[in-house]
Protein backbone atom coordinates (compact mmCIF):
# COMPACT_ATOMS: atom_id res chain seq x y z
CA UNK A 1 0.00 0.00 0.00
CA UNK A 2 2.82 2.19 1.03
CA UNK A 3 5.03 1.26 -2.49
CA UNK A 4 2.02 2.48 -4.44
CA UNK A 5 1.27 5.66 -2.87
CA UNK A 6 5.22 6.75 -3.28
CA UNK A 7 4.91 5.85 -6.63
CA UNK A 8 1.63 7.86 -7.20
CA UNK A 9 3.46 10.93 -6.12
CA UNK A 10 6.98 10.27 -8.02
CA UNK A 11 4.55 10.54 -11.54
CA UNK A 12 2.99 13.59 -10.16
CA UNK A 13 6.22 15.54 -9.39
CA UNK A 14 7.45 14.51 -12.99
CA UNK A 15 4.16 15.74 -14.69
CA UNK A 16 4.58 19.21 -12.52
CA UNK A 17 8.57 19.72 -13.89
CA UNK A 18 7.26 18.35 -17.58
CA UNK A 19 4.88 20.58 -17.36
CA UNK A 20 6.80 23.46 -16.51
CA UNK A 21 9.63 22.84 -19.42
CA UNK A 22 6.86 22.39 -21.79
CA UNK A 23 5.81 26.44 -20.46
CA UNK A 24 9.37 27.62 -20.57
CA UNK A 25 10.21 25.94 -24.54
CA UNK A 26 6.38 27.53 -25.85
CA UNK A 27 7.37 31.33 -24.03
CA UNK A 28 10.45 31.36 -26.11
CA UNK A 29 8.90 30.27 -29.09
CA UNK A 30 6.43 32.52 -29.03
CA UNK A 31 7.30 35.52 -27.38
CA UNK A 32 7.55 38.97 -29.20
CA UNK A 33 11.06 39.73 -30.79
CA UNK A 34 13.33 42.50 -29.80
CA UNK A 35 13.97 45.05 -32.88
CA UNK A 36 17.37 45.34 -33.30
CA UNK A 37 19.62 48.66 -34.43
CA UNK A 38 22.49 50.87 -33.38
CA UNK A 39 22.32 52.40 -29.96
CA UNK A 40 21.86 56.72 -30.39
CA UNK A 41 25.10 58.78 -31.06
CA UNK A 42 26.51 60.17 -27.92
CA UNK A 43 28.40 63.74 -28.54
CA UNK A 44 31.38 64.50 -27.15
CA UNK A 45 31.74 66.00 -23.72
CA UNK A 46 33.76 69.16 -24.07
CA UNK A 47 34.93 71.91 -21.41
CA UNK A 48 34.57 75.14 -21.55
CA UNK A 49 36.01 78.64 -20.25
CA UNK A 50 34.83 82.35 -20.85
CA UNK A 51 36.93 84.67 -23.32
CA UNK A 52 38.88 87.33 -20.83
CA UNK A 53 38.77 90.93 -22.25
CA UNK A 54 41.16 93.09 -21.27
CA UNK A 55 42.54 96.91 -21.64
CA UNK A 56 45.03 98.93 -20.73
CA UNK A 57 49.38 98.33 -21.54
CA UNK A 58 49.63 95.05 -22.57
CA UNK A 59 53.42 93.53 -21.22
CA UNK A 60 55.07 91.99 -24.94
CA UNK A 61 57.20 89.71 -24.11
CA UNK A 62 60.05 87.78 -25.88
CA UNK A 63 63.09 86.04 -25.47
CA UNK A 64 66.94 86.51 -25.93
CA UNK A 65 70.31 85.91 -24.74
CA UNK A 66 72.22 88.95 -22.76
CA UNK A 67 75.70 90.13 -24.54
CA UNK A 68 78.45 92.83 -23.52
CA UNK A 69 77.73 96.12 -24.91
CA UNK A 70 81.27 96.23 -25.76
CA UNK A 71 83.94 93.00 -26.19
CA UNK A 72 87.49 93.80 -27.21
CA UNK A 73 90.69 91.66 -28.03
CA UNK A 74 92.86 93.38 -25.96
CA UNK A 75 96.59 93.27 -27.70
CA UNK A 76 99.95 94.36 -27.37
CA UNK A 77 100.99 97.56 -29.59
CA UNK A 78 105.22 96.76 -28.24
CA UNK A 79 107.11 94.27 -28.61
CA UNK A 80 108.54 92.55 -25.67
CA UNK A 81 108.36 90.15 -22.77
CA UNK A 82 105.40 89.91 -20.09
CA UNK A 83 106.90 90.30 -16.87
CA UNK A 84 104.28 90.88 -14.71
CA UNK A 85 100.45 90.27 -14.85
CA UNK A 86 97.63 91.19 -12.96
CA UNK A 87 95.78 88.88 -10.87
CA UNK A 88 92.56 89.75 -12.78
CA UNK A 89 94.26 88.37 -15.96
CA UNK A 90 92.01 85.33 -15.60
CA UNK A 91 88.64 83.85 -17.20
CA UNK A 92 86.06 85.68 -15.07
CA UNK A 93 88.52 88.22 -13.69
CA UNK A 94 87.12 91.64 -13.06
CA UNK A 95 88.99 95.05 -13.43
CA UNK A 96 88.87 98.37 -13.12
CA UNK A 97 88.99 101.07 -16.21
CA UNK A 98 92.91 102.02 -16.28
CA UNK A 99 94.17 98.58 -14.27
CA UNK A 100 97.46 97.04 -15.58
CA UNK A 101 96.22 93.77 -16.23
CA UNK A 102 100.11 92.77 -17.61
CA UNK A 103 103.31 94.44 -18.17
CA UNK A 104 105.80 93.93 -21.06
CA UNK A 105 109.17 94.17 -20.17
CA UNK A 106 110.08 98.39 -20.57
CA UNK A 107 113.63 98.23 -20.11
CA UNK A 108 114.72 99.01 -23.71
CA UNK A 109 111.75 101.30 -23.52
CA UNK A 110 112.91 103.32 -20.77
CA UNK A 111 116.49 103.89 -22.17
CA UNK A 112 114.84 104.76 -25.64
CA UNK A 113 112.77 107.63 -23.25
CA UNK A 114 116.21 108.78 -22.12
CA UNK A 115 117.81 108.85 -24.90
CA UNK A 116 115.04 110.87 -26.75
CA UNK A 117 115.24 112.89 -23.72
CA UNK A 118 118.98 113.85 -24.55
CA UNK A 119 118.50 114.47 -28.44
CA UNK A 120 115.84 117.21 -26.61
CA UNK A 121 118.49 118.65 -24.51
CA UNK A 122 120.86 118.99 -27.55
CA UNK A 123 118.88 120.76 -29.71
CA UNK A 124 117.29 122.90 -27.45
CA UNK A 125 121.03 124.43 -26.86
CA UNK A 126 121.49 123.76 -30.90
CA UNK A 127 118.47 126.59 -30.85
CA UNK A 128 119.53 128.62 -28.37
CA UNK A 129 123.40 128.93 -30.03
CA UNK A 130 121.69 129.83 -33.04
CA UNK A 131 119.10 132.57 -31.90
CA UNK A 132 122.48 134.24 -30.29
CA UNK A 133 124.41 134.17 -34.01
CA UNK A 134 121.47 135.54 -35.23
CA UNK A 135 120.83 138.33 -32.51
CA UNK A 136 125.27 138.82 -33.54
CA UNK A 137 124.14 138.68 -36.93
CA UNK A 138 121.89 141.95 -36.75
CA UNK A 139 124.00 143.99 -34.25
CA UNK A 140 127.06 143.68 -36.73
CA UNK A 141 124.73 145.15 -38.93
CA UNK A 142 123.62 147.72 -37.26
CA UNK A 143 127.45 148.71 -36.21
CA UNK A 144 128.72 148.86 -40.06
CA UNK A 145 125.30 150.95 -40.97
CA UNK A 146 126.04 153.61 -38.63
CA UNK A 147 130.20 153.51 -39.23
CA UNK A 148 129.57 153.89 -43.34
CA UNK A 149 126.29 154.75 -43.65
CA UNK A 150 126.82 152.43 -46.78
CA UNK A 151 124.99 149.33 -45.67
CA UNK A 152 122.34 147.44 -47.98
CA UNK A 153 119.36 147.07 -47.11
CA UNK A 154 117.82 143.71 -46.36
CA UNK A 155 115.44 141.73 -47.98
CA UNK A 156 113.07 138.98 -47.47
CA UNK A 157 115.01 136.46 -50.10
CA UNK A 158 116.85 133.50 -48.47
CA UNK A 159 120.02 135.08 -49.48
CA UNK A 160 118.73 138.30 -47.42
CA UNK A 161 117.91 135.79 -44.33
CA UNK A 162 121.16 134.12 -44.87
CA UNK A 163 123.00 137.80 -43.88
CA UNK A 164 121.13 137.26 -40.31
CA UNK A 165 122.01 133.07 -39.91
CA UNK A 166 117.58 132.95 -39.94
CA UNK A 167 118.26 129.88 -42.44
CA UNK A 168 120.11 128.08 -39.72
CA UNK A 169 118.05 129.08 -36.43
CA UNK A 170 115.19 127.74 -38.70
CA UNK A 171 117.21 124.22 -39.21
CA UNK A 172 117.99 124.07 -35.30
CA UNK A 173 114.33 124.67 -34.56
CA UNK A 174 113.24 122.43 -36.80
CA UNK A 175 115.75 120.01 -35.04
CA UNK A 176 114.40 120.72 -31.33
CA UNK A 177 110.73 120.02 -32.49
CA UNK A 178 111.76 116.63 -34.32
CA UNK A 179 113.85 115.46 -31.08
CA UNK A 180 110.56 116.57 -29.18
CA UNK A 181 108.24 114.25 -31.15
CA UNK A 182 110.74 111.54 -30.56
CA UNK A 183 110.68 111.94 -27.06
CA UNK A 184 106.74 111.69 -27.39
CA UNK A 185 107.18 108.52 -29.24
CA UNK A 186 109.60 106.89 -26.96
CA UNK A 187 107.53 107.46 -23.86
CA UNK A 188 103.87 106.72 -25.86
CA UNK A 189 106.16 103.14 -26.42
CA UNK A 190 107.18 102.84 -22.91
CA UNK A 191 103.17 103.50 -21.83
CA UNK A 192 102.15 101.25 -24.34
CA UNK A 193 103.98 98.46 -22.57
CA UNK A 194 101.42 98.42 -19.81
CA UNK A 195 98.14 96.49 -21.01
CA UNK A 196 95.02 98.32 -19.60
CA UNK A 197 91.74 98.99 -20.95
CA UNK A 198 89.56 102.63 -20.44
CA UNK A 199 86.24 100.36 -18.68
CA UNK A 200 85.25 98.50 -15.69
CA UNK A 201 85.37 95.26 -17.28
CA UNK A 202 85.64 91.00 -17.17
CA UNK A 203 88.63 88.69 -18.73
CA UNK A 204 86.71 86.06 -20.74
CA UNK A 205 89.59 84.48 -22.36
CA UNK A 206 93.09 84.66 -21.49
CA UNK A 207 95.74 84.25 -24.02
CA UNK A 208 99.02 85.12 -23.02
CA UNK A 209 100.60 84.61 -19.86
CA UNK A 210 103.95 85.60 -17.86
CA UNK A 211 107.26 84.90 -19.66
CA UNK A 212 105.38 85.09 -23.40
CA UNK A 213 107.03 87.21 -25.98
CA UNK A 214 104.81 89.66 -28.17
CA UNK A 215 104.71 91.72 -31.01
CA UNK A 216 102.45 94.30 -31.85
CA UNK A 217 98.79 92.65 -32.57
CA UNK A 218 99.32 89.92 -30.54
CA UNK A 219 96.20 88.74 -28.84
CA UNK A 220 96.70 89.09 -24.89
CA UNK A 221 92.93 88.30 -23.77
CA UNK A 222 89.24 88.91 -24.63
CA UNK A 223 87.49 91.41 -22.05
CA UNK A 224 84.16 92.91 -22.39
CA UNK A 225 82.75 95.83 -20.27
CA UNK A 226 80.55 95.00 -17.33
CA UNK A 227 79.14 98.42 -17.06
CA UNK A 228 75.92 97.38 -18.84
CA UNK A 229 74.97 94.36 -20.54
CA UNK A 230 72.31 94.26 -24.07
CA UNK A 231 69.04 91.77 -24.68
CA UNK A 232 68.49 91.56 -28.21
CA UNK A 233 64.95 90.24 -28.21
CA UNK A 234 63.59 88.94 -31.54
CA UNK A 235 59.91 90.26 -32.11
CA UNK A 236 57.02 89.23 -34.97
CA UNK A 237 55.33 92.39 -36.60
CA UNK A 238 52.36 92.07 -34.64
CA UNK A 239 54.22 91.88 -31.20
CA UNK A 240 56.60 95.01 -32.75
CA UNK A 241 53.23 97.13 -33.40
CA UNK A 242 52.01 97.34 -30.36
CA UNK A 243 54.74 99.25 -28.78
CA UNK A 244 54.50 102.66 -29.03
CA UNK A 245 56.98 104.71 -30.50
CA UNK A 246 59.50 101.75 -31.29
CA UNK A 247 60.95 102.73 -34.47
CA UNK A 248 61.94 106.31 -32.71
CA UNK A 249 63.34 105.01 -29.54
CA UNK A 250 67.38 105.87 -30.01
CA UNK A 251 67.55 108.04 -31.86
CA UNK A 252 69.14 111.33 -32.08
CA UNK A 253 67.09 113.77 -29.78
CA UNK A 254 65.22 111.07 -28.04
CA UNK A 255 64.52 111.78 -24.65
CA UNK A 256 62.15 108.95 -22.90
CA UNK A 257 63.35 105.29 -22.96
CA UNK A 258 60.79 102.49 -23.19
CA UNK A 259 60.70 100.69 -19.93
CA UNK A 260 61.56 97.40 -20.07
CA UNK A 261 61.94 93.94 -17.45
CA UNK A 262 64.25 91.28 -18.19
CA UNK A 263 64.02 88.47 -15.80
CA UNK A 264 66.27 85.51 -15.43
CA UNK A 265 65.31 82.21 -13.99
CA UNK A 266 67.94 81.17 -11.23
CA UNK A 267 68.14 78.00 -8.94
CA UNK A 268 64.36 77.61 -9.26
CA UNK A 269 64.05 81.39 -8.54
CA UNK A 270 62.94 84.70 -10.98
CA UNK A 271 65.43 87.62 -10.76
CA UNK A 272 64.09 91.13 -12.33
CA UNK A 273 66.17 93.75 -13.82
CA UNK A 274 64.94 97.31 -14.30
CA UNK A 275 66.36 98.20 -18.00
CA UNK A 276 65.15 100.17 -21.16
CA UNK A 277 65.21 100.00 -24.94
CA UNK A 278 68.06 101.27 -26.64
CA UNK A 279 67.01 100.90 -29.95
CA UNK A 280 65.85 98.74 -33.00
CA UNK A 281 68.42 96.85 -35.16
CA UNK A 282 68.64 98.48 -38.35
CA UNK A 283 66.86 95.95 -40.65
CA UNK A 284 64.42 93.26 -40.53
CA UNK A 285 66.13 89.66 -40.24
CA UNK A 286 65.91 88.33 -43.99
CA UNK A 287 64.85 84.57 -42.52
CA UNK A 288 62.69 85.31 -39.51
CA UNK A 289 60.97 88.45 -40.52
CA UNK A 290 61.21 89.61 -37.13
CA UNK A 291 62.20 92.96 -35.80
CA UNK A 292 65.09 93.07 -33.32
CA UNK A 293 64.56 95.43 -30.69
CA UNK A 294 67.47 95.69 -28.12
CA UNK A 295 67.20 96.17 -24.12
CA UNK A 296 69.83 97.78 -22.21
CA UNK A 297 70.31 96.98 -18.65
CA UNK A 298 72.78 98.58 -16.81
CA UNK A 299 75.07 97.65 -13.99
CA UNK A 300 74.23 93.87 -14.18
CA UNK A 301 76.80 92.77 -12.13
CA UNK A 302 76.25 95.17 -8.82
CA UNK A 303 75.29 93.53 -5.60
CA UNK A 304 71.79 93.96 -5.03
CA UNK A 305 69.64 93.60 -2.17
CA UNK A 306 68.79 89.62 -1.12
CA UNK A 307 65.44 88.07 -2.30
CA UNK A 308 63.85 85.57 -0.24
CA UNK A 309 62.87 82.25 -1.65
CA UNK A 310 59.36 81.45 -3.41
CA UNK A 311 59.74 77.49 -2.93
CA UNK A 312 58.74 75.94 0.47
CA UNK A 313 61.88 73.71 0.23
CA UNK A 314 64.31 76.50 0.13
CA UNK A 315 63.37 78.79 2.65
CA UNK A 316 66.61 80.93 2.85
CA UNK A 317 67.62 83.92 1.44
CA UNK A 318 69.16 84.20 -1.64
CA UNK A 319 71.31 86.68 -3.06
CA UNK A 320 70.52 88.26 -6.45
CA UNK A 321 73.30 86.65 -8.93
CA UNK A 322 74.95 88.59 -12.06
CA UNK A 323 73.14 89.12 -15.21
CA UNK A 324 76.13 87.18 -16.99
CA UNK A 325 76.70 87.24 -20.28
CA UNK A 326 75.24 84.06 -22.44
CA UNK A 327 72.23 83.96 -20.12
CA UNK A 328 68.92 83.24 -21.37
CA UNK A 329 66.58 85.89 -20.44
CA UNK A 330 62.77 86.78 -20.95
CA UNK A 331 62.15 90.59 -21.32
CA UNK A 332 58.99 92.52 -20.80
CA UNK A 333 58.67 95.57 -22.55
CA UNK A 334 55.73 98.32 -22.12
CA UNK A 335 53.30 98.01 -25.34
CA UNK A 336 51.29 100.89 -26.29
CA UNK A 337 48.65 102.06 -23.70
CA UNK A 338 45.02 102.36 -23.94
CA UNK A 339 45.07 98.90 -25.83
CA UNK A 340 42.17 96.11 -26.18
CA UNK A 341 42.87 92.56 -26.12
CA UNK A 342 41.47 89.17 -25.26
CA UNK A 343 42.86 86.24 -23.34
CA UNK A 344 42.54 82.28 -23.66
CA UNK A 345 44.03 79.38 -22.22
CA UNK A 346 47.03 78.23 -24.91
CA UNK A 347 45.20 75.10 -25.24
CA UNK A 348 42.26 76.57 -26.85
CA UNK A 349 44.30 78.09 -29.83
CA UNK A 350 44.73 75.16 -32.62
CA UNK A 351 47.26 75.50 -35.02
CA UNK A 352 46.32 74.80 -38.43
CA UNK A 353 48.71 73.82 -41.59
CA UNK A 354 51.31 76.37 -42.17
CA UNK A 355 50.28 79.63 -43.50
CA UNK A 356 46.62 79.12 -41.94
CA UNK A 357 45.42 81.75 -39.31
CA UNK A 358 45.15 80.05 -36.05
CA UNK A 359 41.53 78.73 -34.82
CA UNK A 360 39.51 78.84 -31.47
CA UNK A 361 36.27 76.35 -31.38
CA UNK A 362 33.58 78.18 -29.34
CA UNK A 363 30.29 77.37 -28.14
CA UNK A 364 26.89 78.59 -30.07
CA UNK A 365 23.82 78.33 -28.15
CA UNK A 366 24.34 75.20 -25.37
CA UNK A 367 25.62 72.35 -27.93
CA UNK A 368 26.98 73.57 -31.07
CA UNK A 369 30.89 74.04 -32.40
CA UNK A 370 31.87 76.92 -34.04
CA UNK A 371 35.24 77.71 -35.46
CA UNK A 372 36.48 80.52 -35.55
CA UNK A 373 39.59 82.12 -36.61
CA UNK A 374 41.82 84.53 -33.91
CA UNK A 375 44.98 86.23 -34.29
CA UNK A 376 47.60 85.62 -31.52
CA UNK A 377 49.65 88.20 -29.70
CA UNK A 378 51.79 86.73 -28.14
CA UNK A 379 51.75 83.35 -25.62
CA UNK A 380 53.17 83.58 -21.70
CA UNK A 381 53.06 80.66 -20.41
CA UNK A 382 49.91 78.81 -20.28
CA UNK A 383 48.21 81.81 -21.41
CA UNK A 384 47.46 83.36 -25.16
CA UNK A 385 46.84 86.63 -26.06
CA UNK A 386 44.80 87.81 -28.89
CA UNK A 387 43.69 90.61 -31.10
CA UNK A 388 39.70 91.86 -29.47
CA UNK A 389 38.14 89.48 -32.82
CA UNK A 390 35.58 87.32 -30.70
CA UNK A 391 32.37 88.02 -29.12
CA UNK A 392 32.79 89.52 -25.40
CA UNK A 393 30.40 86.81 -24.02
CA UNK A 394 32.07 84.22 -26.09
CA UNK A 395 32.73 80.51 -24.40
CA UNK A 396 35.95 78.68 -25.25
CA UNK A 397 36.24 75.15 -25.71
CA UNK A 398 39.87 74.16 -24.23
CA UNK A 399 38.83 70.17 -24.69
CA UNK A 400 41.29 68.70 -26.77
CA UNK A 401 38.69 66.16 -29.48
CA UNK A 402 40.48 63.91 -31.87
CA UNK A 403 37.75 64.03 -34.66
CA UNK A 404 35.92 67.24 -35.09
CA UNK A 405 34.13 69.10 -37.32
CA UNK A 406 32.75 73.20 -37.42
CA UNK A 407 29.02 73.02 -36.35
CA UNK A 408 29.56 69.55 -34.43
CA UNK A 409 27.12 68.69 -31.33
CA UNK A 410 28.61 68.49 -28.33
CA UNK A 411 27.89 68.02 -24.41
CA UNK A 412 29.20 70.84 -22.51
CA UNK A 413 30.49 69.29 -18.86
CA UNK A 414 28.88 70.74 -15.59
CA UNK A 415 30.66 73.55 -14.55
């Protein structure tokens, strides 16, 4: 009885799972098919940043490397041996205007002085002797005029001089001034064989050293003044027109000096020099088309007052170091005041092929991308100036898209 109510139960659990798979294979067969097709473009999601209008001097800025204002070879102009030289005859050495930096040996030079000096000595008495024959000369005149009355006159010709010895004080005067000039010589020579130069100066390149024998020409060391140093900064046409007065600055009768900055990055530190424009390099450079506009700065190498730090991890003082020659420099001159001018992010300015104008994308309405051309100023650091060209309420786009195209939709990102 038991065996065949287990069994009754075993076919009823089977017809309940049959049952079920027989549900599960009819849903699938019939149920309603899917339509299939591409999921809905999604646009790029761009950022975005408002134009910056701006007015008032705008700083142009450029680049270049600081030179001497003057560099000589200094040489010898004697011949001789260096017997003594200064410790400032060394690369980096600094002098003073009028300093000995080396001495050629002046022996022969000092006994040519003396000797000159005695050729003076003898024909200064050679002049005297013969002003006294002549002043004998005219009182024997005189005496045989008034004893025969008979006396010719004299006359202006050489033979009349000759009566009075004029013809010989003449020669002995002529003498004196001759031994004079020598003398001049002989102790110009004997000067000449101390090496100095008329400016506060550095050595850059040594030479010739103690012991060397030179001639006149012969290269004794390259100085340069330290006085004041030049920036020769290297300028497009459009950065060039927008300072004021440019092409006037230097020259003759010019009284104001465009103001000018030229900073120098040192040990992870910015160092500022106060300097002006001197003047604009004659012509336009035939490969670059740029206009070279050069910044005096003068006395680069004085000690100046000390500067503290901007970096947390140096938190000493630093001292303001030389504006050395061959450093790289970035100058900021004074543009033209009163002037209009926009600012982006340097991201947002996309170079085209060459000879394009530069582009900007900006935003119409909420979604759209417009392109639009600009015309750069100039870029410092992450930042790009522009000629006033867009809308004041414009939006930037400063997302970077690898595919895009003007009039594109595109998701702006919460800001």
């Amino acid at each position: 009885m038991a065996d065949s109510s287990n069994t009754k139960w075993i076919f009823v659990g089977g017809g309940i799972v049959a049952g079920a798979i027989v549900v599960m294979v009819l849903l699938g067969v019939f149920a309603p098919t899917p339509e299939k097709g591409s999921p809905p473009p999604q646009s790029p999601l761009v950022s975005t940043v408002p134009v910056e209008t701006r007015a008032g001097s705008l700083l142009v800025r450029g680049n270049g490397t600081v030179r001497p204002v003057r560099e000589i070879q200094l040489t010898a102009q004697v011949s001789g041996r260096i017997v003594d030289v200064s410790d400032a005859l060394v690369s980096g050495g600094r002098f003073e205007a009028g300093e000995t930096l080396a001495q050629i040996d002046p022996s022969d030079y000092r006994n040519a002085v003396r000797q000159a000096e005695a050729r003076v000595t003898q024909a200064r008495f050679e002049v005297l002797r013969a002003r006294e024959e002549v002043n004998v000369a005219q009182r024997d005149y005189e005496r045989i005029r008034e004893r025969t009355g008979r006396a010719p006159e004299p006359d202006s010709t050489d033979l009349g001089r000759l009566i009075f010895n004029e013809p010989q004080l003449a020669q002995a005067e002529a003498n004196l001034e001759s031994a004079q000039a020598a003398l001049e010589t002989a102790q110009i020579n004997l000067q000449r064989t101390r090496l100095e130069v008329p400016f506060d100066g550095m050595v850059r390149t040594k030479q010739a050293d103690l012991g060397a024998y030179v001639g006149p020409g012969t290269p004794v060391a390259t100085v340069y003044s330290t006085e004041s140093v030049e920036v020769v900064v290297s300028l497009s046409s459009r950065k060039a027109a927008l300072i004021q007065n440019l092409w006037q600055n230097g020259a003759q009768g010019t009284t104001g000096r465009l103001p000018a900055t030229v900073t120098m990055n040192y040990g992870g530190q910015d160092f500022a020099w106060e300097g002006r424009v001197h003047r604009v390099e004659g012509a336009i450079d035939e490969e670059t088309r740029t206009v070279d506009v050069v910044v005096r700065v003068p006395q680069p190498y004085e000690e100046a007052m000390r500067v503290t730090s901007r970096m947390p991890e140096q938190p000493f003082e630093s001292e303001r170091p030389p504006l050395a020659i061959g450093s790289y420099v970035t100058v900021d001159i004074e543009g033209r005041r009163g002037s209009q001018y926009q600012v982006v992010p340097r991201r947002a300015v996309r170079d085209r092929d060459p000879g394009q104008t530069p582009t900007v994308w900006t935003l119409a309405g909420d979604s759209l991308l417009v392109e639009q051309e600009v015309q750069p100023i100039q870029t410092v650091e992450d930042q790009t100036f522009l000629a006033p060209t867009l809308s004041p309420n414009s939006r930037i786009i400063t997302t970077d898209l690898r595919v895009h195209s003007d009039s594109m939709r595109v998701r702006v990102a919460s800001r």
